[in-house]
C-alpha atoms as a PDB file:
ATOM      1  CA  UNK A   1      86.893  86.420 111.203  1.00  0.00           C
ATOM      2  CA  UNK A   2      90.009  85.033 109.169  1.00  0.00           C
ATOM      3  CA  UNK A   3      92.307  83.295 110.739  1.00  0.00           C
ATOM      4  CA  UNK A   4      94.930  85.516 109.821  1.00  0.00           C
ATOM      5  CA  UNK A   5      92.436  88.268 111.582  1.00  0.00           C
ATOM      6  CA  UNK A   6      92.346  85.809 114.413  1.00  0.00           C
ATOM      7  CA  UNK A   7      96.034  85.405 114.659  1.00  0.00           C
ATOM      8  CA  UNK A   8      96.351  89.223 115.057  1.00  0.00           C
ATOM      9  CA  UNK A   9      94.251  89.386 117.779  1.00  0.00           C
ATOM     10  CA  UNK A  10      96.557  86.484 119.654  1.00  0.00           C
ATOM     11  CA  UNK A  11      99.577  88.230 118.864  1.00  0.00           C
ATOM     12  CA  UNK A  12      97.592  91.251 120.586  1.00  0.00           C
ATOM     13  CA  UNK A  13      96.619  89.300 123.489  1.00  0.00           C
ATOM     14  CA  UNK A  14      99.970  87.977 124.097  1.00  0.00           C
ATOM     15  CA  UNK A  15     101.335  91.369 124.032  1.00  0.00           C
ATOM     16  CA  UNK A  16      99.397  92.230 127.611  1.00  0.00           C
ATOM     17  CA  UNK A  17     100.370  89.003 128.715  1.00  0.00           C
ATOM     18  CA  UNK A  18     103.056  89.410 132.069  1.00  0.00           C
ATOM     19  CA  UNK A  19     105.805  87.338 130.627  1.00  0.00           C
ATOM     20  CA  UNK A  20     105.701  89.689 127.050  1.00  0.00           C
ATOM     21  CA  UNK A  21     105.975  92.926 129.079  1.00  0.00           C
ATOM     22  CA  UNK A  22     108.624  91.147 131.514  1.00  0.00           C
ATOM     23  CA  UNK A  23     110.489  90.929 128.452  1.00  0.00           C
ATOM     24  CA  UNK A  24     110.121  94.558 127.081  1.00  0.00           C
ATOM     25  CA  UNK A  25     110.916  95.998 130.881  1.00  0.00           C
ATOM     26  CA  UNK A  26     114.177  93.776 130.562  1.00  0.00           C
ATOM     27  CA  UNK A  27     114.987  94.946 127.363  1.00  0.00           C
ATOM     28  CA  UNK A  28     114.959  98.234 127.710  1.00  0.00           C
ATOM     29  CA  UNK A  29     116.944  97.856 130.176  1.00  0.00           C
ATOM     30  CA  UNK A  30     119.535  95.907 128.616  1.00  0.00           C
ATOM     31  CA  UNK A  31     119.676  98.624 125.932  1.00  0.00           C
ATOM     32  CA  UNK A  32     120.004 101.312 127.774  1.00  0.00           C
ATOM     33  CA  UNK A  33     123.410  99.209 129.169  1.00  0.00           C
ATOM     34  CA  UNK A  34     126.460  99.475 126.494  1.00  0.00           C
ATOM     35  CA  UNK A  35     127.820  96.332 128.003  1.00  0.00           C
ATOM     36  CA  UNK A  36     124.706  94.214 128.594  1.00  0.00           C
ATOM     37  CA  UNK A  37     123.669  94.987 125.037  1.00  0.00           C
ATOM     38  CA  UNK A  38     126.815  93.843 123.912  1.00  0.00           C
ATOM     39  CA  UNK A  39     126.939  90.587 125.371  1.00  0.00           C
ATOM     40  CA  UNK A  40     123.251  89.924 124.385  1.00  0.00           C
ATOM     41  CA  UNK A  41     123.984  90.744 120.572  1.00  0.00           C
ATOM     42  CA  UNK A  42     127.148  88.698 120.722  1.00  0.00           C
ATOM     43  CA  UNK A  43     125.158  85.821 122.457  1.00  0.00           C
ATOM     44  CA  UNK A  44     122.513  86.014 120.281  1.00  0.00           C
ATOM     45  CA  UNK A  45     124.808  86.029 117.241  1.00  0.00           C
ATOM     46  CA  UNK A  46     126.203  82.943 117.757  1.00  0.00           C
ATOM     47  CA  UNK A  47     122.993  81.206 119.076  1.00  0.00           C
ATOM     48  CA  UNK A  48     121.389  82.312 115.695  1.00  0.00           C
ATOM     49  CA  UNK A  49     124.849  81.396 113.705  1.00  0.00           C
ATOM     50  CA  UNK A  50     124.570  77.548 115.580  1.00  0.00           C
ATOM     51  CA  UNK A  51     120.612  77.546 114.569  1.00  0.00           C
ATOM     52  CA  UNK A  52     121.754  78.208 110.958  1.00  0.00           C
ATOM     53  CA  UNK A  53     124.070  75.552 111.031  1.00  0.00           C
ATOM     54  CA  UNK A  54     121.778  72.847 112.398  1.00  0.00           C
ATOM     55  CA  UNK A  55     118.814  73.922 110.244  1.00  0.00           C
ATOM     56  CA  UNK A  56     121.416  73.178 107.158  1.00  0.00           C
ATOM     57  CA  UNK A  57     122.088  69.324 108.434  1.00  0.00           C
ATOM     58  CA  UNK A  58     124.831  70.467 110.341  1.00  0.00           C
ATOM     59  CA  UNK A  59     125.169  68.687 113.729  1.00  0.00           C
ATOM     60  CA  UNK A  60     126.953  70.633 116.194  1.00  0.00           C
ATOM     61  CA  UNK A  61     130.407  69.909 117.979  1.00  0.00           C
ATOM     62  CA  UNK A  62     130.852  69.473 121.676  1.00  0.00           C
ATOM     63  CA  UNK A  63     133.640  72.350 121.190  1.00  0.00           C
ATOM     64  CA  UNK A  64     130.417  74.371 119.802  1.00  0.00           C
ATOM     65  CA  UNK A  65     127.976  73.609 122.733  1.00  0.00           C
ATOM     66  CA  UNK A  66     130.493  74.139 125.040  1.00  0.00           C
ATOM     67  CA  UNK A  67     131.321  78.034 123.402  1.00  0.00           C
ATOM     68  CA  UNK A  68     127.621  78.594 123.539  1.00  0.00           C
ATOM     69  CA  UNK A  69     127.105  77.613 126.769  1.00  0.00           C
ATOM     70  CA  UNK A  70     130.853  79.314 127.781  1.00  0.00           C
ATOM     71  CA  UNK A  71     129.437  82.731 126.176  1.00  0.00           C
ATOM     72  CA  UNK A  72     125.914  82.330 127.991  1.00  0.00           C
ATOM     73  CA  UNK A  73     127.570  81.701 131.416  1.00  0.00           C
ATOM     74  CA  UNK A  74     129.651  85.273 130.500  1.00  0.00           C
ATOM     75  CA  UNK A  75     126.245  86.974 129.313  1.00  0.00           C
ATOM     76  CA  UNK A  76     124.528  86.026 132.298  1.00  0.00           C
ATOM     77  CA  UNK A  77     127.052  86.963 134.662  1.00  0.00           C
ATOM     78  CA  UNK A  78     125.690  90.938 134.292  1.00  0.00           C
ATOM     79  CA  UNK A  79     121.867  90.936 136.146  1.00  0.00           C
ATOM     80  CA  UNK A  80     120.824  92.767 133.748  1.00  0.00           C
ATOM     81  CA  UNK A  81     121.294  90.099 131.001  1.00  0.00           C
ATOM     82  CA  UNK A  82     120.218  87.173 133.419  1.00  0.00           C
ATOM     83  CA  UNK A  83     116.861  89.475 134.161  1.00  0.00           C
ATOM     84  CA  UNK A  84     116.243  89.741 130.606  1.00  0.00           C
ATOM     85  CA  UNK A  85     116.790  86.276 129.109  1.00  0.00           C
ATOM     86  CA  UNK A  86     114.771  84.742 132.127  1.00  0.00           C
ATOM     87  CA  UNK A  87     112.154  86.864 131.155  1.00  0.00           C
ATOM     88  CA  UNK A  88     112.544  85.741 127.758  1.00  0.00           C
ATOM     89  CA  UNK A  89     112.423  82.217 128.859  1.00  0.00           C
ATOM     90  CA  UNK A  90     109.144  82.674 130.800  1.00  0.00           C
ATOM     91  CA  UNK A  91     107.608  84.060 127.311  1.00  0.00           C
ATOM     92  CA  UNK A  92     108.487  81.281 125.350  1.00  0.00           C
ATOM     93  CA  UNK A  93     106.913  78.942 127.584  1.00  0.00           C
ATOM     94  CA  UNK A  94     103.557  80.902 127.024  1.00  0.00           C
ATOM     95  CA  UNK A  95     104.077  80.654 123.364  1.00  0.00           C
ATOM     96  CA  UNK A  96     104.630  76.885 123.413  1.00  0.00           C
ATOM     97  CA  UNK A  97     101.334  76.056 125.724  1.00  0.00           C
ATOM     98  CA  UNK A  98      99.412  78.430 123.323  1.00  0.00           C
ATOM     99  CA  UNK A  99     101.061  76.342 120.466  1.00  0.00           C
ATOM    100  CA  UNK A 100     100.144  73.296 122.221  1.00  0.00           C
ATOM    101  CA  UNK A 101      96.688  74.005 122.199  1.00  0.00           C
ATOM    102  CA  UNK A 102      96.621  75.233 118.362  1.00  0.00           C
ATOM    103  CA  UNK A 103      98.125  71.591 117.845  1.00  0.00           C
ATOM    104  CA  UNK A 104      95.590  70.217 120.215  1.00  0.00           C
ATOM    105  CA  UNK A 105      92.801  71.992 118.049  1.00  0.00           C
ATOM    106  CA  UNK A 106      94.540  70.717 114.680  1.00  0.00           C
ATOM    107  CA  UNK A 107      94.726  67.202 115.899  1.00  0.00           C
ATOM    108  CA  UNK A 108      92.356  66.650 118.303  1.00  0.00           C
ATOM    109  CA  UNK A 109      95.379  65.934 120.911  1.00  0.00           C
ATOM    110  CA  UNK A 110      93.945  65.785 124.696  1.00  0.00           C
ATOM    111  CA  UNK A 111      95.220  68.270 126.851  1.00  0.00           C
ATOM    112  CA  UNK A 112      96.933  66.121 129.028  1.00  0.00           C
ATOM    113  CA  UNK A 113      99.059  64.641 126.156  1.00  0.00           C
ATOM    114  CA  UNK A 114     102.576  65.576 125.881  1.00  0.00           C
ATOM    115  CA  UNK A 115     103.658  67.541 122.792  1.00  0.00           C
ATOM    116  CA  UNK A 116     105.948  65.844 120.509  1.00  0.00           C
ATOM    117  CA  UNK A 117     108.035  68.212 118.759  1.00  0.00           C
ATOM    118  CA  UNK A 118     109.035  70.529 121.492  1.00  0.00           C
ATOM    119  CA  UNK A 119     111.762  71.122 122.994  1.00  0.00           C
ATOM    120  CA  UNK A 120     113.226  68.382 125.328  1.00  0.00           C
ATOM    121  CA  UNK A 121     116.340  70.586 126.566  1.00  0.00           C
ATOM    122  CA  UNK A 122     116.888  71.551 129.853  1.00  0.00           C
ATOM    123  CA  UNK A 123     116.771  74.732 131.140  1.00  0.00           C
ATOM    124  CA  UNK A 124     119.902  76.143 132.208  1.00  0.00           C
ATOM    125  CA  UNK A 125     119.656  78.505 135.498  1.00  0.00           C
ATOM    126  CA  UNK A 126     118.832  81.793 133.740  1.00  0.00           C
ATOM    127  CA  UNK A 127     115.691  79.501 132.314  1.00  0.00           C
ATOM    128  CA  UNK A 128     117.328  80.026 128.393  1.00  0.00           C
ATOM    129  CA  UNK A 129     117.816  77.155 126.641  1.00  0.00           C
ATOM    130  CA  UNK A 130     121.719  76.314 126.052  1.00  0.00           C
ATOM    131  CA  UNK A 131     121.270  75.988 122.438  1.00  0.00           C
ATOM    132  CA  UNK A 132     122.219  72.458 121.987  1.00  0.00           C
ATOM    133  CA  UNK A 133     118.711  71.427 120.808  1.00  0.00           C
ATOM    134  CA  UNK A 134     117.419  72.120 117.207  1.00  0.00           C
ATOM    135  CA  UNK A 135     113.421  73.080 118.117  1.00  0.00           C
ATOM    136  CA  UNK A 136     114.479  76.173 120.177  1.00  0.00           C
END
């Protein structure tokens, strides 16, 4: 098996993972909301427009963080946008421990060693990250 044959079949086990169908449950609940699915696309807009700008040298202001994190405390205000990014959250973390151990297989890294280039933010209270850290 290739290991683009073998990624395939990861992607396909993380899809019957809990946290992955947390997240579609969530979403299709958030789109099926006009105003939930509004504030997520806005959110995510600017999250993605701040990622941009970072990944282009760019270090972001404290008047940026703080409209991120102004925006996210608006988003998560409905439940239905809280529900879905914690279940977002929850999914990520799967996807960094399985990236963990690919890094642990690439460099021989003991389990028990902590990852270097992960993220070091701290979760907010919906569990998303507040965008002020360039890994996320």
């Amino acid at each position: 098996m290739s290991v683009y044959e073998m990624a395939i079949e990861l992607g396909k086990k993380l899809s019957t993972t809990e946290e992955y169908q947390g997240v579609l449950v969530t979403q299709k609940a958030v789109a099926m909301d006009k105003e939930a699915r509004a504030l997520v696309k806005e959110f995510q807009s600017l999250q993605q427009s701040y990622q941009r700008m970072q990944m282009m040298g760019h270090q972001l202001t404290e008047e940026n963080i703080a409209t991120l994190e102004e925006l996210e405390k608006k988003a998560t205000a409905n439940p239905l946008v809280k529900e879905y990014l914690g279940a977002q959250a929850l999914f990520y973390e799967v996807v960094n421990e399985v990236n963990g151990k690919i890094q642990e297989g690439l460099k021989g890294i003991p389990e028990d060693t902590p990852a270097q280039d992960s993220c070091s933010c701290s979760s907010n209270e919906s569990g998303a990250c507040g965008g002020s850290c360039s890994g996320c």
